[in-house]
N, C-alpha and C. Protein backbone atom coordinates (compact mmCIF):
# COMPACT_ATOMS: atom_id res chain seq x y z
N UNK A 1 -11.34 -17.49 -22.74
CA UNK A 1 -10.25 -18.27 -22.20
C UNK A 1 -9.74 -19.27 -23.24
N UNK A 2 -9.23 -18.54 -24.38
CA UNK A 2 -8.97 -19.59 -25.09
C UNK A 2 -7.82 -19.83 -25.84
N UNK A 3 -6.81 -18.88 -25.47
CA UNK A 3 -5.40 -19.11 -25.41
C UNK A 3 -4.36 -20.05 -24.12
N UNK A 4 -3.36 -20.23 -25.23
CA UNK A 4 -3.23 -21.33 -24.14
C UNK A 4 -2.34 -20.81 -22.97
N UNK A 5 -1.67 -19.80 -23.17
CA UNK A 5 -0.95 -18.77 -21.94
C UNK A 5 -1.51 -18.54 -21.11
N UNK A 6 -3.08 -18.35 -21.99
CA UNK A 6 -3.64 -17.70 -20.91
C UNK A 6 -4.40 -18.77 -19.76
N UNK A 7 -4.38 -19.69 -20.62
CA UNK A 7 -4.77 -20.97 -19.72
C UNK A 7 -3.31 -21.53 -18.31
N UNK A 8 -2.38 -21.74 -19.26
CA UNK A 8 -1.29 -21.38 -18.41
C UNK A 8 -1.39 -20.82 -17.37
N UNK A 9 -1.35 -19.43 -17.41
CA UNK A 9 -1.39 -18.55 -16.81
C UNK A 9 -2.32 -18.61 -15.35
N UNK A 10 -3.34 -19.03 -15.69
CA UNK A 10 -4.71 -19.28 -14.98
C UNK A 10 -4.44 -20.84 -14.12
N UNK A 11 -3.35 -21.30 -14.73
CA UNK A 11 -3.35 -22.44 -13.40
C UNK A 11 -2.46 -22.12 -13.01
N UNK A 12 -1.27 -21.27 -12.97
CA UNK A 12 -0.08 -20.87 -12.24
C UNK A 12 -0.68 -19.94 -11.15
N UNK A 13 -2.02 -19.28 -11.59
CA UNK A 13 -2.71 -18.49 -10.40
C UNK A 13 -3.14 -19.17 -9.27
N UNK A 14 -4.10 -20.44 -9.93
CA UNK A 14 -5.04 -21.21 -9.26
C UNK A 14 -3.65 -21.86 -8.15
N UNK A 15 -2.51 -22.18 -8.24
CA UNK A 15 -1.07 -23.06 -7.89
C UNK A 15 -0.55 -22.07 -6.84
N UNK A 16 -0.60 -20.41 -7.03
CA UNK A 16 -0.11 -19.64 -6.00
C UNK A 16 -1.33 -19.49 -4.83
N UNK A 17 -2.74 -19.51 -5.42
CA UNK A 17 -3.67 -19.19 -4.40
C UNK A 17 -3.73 -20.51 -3.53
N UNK A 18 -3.52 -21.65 -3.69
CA UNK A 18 -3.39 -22.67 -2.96
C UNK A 18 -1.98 -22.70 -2.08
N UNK A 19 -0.54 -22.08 -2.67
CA UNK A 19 0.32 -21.61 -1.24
C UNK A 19 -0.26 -20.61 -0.41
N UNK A 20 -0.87 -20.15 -0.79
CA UNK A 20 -1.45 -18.74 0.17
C UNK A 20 -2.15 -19.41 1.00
N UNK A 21 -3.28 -20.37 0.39
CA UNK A 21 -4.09 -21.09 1.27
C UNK A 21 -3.21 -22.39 2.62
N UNK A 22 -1.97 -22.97 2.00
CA UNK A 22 -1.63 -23.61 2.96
C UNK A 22 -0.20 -22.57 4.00
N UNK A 23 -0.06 -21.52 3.71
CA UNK A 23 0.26 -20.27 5.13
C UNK A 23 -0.84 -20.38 5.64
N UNK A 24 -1.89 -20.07 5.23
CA UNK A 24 -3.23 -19.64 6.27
C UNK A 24 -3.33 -20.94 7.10
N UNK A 25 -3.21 -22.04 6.45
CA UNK A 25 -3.23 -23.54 6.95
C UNK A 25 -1.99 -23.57 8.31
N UNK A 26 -1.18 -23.52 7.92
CA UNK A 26 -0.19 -23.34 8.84
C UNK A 26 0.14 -22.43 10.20
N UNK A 27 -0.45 -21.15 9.25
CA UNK A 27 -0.31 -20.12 10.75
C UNK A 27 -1.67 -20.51 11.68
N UNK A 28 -2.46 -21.17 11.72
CA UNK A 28 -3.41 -21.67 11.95
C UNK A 28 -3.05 -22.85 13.09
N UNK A 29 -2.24 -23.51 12.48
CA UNK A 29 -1.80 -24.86 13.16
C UNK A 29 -0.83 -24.18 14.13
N UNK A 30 -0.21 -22.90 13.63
CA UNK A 30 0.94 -22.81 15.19
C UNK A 30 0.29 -21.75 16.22
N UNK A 31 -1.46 -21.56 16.02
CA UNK A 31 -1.68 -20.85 16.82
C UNK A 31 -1.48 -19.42 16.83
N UNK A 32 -0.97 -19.04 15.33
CA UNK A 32 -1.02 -17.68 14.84
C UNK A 32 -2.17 -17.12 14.20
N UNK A 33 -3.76 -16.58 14.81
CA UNK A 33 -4.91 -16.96 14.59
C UNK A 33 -5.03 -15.02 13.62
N UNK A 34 -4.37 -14.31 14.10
CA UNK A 34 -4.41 -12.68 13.39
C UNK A 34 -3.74 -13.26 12.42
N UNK A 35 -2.53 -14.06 11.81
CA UNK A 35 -1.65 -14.09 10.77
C UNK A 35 -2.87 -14.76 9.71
N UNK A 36 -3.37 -16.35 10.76
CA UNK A 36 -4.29 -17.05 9.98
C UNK A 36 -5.53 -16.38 8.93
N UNK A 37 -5.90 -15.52 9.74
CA UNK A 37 -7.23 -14.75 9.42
C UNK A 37 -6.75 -13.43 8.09
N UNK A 38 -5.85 -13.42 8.07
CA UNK A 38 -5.16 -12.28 7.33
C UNK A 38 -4.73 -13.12 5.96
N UNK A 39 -4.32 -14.41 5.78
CA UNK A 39 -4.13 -14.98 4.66
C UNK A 39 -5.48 -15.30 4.27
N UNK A 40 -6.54 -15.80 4.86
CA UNK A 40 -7.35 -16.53 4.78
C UNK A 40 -8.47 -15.04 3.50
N UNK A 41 -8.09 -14.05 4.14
CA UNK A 41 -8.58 -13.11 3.54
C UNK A 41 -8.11 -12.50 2.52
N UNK A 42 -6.76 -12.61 2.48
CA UNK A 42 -5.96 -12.82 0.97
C UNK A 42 -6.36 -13.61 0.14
N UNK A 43 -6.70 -14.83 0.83
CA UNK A 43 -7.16 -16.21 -0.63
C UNK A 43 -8.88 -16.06 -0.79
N UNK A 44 -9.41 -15.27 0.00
CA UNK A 44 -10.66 -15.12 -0.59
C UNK A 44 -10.79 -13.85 -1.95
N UNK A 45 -9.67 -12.57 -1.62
CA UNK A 45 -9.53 -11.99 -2.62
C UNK A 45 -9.04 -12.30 -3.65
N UNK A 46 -7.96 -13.15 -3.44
CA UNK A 46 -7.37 -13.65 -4.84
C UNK A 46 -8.45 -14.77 -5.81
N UNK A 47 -8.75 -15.19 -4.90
CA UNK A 47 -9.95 -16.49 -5.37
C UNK A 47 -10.80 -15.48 -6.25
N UNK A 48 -11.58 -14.34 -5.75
CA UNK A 48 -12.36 -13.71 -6.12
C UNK A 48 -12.05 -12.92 -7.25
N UNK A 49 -10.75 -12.70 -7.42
CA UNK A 49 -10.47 -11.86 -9.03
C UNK A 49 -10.18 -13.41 -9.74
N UNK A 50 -9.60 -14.24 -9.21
CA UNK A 50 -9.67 -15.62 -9.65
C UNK A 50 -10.92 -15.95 -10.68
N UNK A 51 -11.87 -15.64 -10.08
CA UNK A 51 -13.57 -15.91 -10.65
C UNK A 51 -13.85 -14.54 -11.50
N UNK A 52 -13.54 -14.01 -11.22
CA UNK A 52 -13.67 -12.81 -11.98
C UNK A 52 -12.60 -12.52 -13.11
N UNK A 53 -11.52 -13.12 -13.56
CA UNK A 53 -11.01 -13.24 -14.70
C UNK A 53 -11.79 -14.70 -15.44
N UNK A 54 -12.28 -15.46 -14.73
CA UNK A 54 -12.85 -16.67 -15.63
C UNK A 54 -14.15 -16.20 -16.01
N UNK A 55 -15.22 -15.10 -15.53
CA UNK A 55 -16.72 -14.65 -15.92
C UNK A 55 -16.32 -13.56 -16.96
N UNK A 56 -14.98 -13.09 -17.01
CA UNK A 56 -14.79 -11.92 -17.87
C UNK A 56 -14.84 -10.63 -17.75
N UNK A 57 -14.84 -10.35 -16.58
CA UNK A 57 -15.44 -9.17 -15.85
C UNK A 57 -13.95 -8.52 -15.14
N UNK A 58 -13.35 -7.89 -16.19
CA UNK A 58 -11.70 -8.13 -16.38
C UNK A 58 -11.62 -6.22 -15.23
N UNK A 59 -12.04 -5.99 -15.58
CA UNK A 59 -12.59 -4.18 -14.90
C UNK A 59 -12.66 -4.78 -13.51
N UNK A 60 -13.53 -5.22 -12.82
CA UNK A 60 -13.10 -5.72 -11.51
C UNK A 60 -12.27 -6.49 -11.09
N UNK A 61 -11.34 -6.97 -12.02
CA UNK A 61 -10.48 -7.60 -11.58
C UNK A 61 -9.29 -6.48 -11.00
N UNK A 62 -9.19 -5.71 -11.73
CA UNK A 62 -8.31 -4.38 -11.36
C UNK A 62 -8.72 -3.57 -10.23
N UNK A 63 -10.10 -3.26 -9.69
CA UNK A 63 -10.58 -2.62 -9.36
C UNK A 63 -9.98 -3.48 -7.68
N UNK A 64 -10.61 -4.94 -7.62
CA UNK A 64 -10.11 -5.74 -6.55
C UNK A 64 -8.62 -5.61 -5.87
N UNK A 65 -7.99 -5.75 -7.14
CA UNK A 65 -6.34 -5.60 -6.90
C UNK A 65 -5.75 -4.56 -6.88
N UNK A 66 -6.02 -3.76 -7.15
CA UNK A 66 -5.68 -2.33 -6.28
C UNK A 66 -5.71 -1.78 -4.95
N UNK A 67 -6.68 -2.92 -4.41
CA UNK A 67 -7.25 -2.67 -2.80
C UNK A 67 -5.89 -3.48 -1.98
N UNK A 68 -5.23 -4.33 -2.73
CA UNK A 68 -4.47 -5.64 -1.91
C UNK A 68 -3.30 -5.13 -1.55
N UNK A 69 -2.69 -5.69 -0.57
CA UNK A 69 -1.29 -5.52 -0.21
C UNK A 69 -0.39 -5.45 -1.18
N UNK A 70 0.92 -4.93 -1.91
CA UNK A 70 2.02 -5.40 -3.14
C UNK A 70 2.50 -6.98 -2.83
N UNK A 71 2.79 -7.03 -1.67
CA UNK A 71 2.92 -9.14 -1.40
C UNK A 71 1.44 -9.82 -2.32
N UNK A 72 0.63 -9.44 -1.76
CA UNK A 72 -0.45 -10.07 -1.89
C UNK A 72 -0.56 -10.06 -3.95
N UNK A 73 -0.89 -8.95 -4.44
CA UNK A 73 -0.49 -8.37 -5.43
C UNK A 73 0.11 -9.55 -6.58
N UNK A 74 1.46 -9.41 -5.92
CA UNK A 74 2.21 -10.02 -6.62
C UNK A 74 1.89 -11.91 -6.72
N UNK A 75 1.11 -12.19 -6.13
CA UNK A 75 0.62 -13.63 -5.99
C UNK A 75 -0.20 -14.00 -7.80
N UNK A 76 -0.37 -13.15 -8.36
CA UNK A 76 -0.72 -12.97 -9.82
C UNK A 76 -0.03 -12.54 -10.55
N UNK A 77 0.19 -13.49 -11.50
CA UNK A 77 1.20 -13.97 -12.57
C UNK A 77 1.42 -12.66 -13.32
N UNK A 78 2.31 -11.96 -13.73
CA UNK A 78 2.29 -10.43 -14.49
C UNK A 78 1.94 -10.82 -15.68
N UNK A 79 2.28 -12.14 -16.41
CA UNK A 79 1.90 -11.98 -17.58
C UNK A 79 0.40 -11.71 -17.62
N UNK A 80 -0.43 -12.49 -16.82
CA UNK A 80 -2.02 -12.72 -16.55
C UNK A 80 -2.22 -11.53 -16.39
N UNK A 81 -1.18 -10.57 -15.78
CA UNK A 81 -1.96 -8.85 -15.37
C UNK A 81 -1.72 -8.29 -16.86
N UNK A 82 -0.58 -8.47 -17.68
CA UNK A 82 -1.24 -7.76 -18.67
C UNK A 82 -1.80 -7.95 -19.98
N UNK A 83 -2.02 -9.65 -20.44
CA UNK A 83 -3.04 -9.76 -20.73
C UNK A 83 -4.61 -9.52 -20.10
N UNK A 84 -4.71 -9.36 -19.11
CA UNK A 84 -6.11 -8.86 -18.69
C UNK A 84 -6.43 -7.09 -19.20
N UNK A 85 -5.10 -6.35 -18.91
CA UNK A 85 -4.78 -4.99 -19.22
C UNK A 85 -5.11 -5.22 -20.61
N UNK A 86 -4.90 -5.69 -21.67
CA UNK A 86 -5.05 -5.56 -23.09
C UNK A 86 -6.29 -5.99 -23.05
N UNK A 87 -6.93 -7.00 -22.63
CA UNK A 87 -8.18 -7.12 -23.12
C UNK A 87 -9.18 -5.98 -22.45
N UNK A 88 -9.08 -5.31 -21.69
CA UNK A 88 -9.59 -3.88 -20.77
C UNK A 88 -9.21 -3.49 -21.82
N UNK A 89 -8.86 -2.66 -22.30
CA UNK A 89 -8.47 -1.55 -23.23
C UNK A 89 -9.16 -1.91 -25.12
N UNK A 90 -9.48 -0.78 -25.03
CA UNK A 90 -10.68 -0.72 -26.38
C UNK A 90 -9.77 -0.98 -27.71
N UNK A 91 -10.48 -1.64 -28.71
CA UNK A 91 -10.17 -1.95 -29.14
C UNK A 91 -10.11 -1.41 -31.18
């Protein structure tokens, strides 16, 4: 993690997984408890390739995000998807 894009990058993630987290907050508050539970499980996946681009373990990060909705998906920065893609790929 030691470019600074990529640092960039990594708090523009950390900045979208926290809107995701306040929908879940919200559909929550109006008593939308299937909507609530459905973001809430979005921000545990995103969180989780979240942690898994900071341990380096860049292969599950793909592997995770392939499983997700394209909304959901798109909650990660493209540049961050393909610098992760270049560092996956041999060198």
């Amino acid at each position: 993690m030691k470019s600074k894009t990529l640092k960039h990058d990594m708090k523009r993630f950390q900045t979208a997984i926290a809107r995701w987290q306040a929908y879940c907050d919200q559909a929550a508050k109006e008593g939308d408890m299937e909507m609530a539970r459905q973001y809430e499980q979005d921000v545990k996946d995103l969180t989780d390739i979240y942690n898994f681009i900071q341990e380096g373990k860049y292969e599950l990060v793909f592997d995770l995000a392939w499983e997700l909705d394209t909304l959901v998906q798109d909650q990660i920065p493209r540049r961050l998807v393909k610098t992760i893609e270049r560092m996956c790929k041999p060198q």
